[in-house]
N, C-alpha and C. Protein backbone atom coordinates (compact mmCIF):
# COMPACT_ATOMS: atom_id res chain seq x y z
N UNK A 1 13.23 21.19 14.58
CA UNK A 1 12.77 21.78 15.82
C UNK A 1 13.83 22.73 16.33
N UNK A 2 13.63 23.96 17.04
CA UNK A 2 14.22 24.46 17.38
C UNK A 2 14.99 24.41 18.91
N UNK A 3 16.36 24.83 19.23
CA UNK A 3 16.90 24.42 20.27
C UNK A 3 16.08 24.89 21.41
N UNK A 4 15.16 25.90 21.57
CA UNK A 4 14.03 26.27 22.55
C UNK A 4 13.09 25.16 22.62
N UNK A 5 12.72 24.32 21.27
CA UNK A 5 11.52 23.67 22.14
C UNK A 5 12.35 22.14 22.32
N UNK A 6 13.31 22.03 22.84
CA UNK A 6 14.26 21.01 23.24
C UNK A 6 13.73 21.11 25.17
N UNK A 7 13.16 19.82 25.75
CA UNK A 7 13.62 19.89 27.00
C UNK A 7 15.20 19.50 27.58
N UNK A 8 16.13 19.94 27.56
CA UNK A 8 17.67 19.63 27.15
C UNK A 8 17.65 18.97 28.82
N UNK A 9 17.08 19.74 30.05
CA UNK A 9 16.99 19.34 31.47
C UNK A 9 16.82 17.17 31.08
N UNK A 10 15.41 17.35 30.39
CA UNK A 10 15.04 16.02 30.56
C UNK A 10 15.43 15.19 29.54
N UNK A 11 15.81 15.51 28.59
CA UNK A 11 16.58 14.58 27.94
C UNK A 11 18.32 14.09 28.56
N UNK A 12 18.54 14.92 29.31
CA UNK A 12 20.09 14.87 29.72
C UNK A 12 19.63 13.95 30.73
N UNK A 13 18.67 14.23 30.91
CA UNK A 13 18.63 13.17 32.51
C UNK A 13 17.61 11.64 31.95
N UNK A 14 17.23 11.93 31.19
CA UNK A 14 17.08 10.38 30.44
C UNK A 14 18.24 9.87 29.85
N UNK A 15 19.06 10.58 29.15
CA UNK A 15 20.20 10.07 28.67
C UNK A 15 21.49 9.65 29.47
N UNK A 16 21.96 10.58 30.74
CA UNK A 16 22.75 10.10 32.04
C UNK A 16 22.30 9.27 32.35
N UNK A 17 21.04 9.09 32.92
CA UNK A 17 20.75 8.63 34.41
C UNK A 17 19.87 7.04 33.81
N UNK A 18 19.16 7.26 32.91
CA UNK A 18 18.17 5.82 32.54
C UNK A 18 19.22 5.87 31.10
N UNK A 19 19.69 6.16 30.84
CA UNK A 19 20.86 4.77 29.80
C UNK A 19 22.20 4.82 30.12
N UNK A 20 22.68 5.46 30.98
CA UNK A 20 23.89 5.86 32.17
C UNK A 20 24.51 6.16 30.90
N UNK A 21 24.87 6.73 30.28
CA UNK A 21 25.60 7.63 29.09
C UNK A 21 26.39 8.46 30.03
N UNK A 22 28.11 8.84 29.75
CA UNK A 22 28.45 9.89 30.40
C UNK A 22 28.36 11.12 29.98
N UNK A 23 28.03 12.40 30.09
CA UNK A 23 28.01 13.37 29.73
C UNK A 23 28.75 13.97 28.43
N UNK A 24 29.97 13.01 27.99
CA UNK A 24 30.50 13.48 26.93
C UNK A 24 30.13 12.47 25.88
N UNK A 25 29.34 11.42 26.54
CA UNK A 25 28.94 10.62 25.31
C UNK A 25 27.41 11.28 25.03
N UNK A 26 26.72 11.53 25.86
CA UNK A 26 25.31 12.42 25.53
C UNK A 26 25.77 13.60 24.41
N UNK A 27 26.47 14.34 24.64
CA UNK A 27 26.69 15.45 23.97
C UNK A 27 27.18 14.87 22.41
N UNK A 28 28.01 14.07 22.58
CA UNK A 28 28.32 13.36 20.81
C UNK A 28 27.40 12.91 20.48
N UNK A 29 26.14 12.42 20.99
CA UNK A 29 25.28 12.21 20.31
C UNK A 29 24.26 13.18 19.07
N UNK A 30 24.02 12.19 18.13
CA UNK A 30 22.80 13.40 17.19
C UNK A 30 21.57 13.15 17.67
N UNK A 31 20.74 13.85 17.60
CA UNK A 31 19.05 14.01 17.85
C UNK A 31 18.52 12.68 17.44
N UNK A 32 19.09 12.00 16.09
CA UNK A 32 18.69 10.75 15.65
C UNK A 32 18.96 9.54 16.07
N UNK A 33 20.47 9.95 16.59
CA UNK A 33 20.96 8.64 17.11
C UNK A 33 20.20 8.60 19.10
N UNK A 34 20.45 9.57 19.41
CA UNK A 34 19.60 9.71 20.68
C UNK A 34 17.89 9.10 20.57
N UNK A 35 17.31 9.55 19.93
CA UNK A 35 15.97 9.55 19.83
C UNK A 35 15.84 7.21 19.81
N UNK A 36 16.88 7.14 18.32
CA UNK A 36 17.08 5.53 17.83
C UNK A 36 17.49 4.68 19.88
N UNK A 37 18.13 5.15 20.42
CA UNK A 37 18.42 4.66 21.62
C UNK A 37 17.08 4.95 22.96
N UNK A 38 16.73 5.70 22.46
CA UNK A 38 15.55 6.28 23.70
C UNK A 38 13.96 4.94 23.54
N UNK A 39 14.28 4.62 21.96
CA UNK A 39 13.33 3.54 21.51
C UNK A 39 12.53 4.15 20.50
N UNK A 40 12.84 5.19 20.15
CA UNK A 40 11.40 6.19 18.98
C UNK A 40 12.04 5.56 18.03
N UNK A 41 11.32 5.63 17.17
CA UNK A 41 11.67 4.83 15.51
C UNK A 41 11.80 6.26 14.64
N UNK A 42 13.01 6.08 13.96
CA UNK A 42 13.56 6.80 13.19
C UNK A 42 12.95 7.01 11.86
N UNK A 43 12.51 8.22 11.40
CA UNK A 43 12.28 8.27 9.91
C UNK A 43 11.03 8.61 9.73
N UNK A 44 10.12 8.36 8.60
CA UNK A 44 8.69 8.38 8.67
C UNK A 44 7.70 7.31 8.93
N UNK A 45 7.13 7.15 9.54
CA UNK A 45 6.20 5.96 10.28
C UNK A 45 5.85 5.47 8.59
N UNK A 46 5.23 3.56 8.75
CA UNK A 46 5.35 3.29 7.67
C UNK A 46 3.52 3.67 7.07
N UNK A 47 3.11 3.44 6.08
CA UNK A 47 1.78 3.93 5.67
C UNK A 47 0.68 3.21 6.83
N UNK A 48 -0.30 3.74 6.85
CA UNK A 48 -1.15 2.73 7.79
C UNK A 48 -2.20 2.30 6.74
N UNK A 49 -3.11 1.38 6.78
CA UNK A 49 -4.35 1.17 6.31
C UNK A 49 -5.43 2.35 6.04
N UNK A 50 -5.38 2.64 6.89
CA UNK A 50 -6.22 4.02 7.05
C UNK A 50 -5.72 5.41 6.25
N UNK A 51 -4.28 5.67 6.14
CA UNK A 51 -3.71 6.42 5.23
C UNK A 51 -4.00 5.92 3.64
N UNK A 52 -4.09 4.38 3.39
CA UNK A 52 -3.56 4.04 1.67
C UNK A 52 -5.49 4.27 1.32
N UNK A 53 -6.36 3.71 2.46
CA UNK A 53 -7.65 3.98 1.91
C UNK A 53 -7.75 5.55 1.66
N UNK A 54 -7.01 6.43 2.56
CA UNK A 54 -7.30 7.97 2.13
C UNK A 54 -6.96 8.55 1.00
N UNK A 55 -5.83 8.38 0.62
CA UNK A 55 -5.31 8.42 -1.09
C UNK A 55 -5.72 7.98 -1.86
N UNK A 56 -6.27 5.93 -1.71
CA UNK A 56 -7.27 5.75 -2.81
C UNK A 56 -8.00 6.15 -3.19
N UNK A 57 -9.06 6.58 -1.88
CA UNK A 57 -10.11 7.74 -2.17
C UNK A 57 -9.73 8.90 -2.92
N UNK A 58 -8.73 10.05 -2.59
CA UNK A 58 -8.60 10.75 -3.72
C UNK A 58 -7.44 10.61 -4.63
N UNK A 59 -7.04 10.12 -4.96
CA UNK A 59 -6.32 9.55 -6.34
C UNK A 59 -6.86 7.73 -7.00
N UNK A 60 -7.94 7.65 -7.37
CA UNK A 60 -8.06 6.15 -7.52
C UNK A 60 -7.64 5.98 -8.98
N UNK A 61 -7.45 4.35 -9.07
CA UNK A 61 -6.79 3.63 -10.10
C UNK A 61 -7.89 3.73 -11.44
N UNK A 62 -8.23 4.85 -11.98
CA UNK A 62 -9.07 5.00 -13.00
C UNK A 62 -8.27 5.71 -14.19
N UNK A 63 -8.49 5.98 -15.58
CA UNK A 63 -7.95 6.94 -16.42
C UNK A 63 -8.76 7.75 -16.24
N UNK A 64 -8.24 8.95 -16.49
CA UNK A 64 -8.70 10.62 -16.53
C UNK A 64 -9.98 10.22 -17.86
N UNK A 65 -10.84 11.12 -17.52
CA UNK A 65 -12.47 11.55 -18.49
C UNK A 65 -11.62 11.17 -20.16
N UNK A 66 -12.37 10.49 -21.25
CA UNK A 66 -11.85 10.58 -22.13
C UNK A 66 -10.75 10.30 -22.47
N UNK A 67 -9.68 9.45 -21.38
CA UNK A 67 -8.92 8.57 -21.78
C UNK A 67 -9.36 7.18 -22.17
N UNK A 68 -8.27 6.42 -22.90
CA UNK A 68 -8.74 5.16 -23.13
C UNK A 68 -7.99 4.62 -21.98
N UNK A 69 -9.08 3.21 -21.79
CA UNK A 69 -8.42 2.49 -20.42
C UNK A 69 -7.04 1.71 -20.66
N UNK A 70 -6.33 1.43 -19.96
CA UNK A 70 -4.98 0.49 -20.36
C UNK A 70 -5.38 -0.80 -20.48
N UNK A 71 -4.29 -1.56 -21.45
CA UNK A 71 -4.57 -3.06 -21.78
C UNK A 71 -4.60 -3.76 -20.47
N UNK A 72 -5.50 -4.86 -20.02
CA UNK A 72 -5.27 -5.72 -18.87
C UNK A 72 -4.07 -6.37 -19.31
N UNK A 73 -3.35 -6.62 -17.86
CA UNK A 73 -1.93 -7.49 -18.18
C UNK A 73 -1.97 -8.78 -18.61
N UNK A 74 -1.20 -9.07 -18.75
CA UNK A 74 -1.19 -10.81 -19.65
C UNK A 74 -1.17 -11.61 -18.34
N UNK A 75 -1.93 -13.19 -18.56
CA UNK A 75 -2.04 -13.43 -17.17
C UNK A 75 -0.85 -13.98 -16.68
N UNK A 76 -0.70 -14.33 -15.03
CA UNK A 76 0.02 -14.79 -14.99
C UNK A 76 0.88 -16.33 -15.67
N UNK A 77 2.04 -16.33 -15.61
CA UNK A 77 2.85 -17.62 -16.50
C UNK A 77 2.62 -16.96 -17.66
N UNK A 78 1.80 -16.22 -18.37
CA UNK A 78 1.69 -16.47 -20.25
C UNK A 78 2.88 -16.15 -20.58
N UNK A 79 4.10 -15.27 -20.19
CA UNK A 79 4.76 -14.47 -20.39
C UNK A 79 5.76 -15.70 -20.91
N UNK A 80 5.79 -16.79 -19.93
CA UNK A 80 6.90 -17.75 -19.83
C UNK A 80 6.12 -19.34 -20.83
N UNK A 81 5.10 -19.11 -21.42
CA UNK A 81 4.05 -20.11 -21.81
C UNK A 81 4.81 -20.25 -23.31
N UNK A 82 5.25 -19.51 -24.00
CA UNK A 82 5.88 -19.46 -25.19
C UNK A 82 7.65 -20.49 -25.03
N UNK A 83 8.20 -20.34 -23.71
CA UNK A 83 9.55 -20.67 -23.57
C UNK A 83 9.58 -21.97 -23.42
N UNK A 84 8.65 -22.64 -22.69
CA UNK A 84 8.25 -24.45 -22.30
C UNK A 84 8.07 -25.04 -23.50
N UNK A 85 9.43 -26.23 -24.15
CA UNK A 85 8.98 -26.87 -25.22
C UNK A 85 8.58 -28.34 -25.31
């Protein structure tokens, strides 16, 4: 974002006045670490339900036209069914 679309007025005065920060501790702050203290969650929000159904929809768990399908996996335990004597 650019330093224009910053309200710098109202963030300074959320950051003084509602977390009493002094002015030279506002200013050492980064955008991230400010934002992490203001209560916004840092980073990219995690997937929602509604996002993983949208991708299933267009990418689903099929092989491409004229591929062969993959082997089903071995079931569970078989892997360890050989090691039990």
């Amino acid at each position: 974002m650019s330093a224009a679309g910053l309200d710098w007025a109202g963030l300074m005065r959320v950051g003084i006045r509602g977390l009493g920060l002094r002015p030279w501790e506002f200013w050492r702050l980064t955008p991230a670490e400010l934002a992490l203290m203001l209560g916004e969650a840092a980073g990219t929000p995690p997937l929602s339900r509604a996002r993983l159904d949208e991708l299933a929809a267009k990418w689903p768990d099929r092989p491409a036209p004229g591929a062969e399908a993959p082997a089903e996996p071995p079931a569970m335990g078989a892997e360890t069914a050989d090691l039990k004597g």
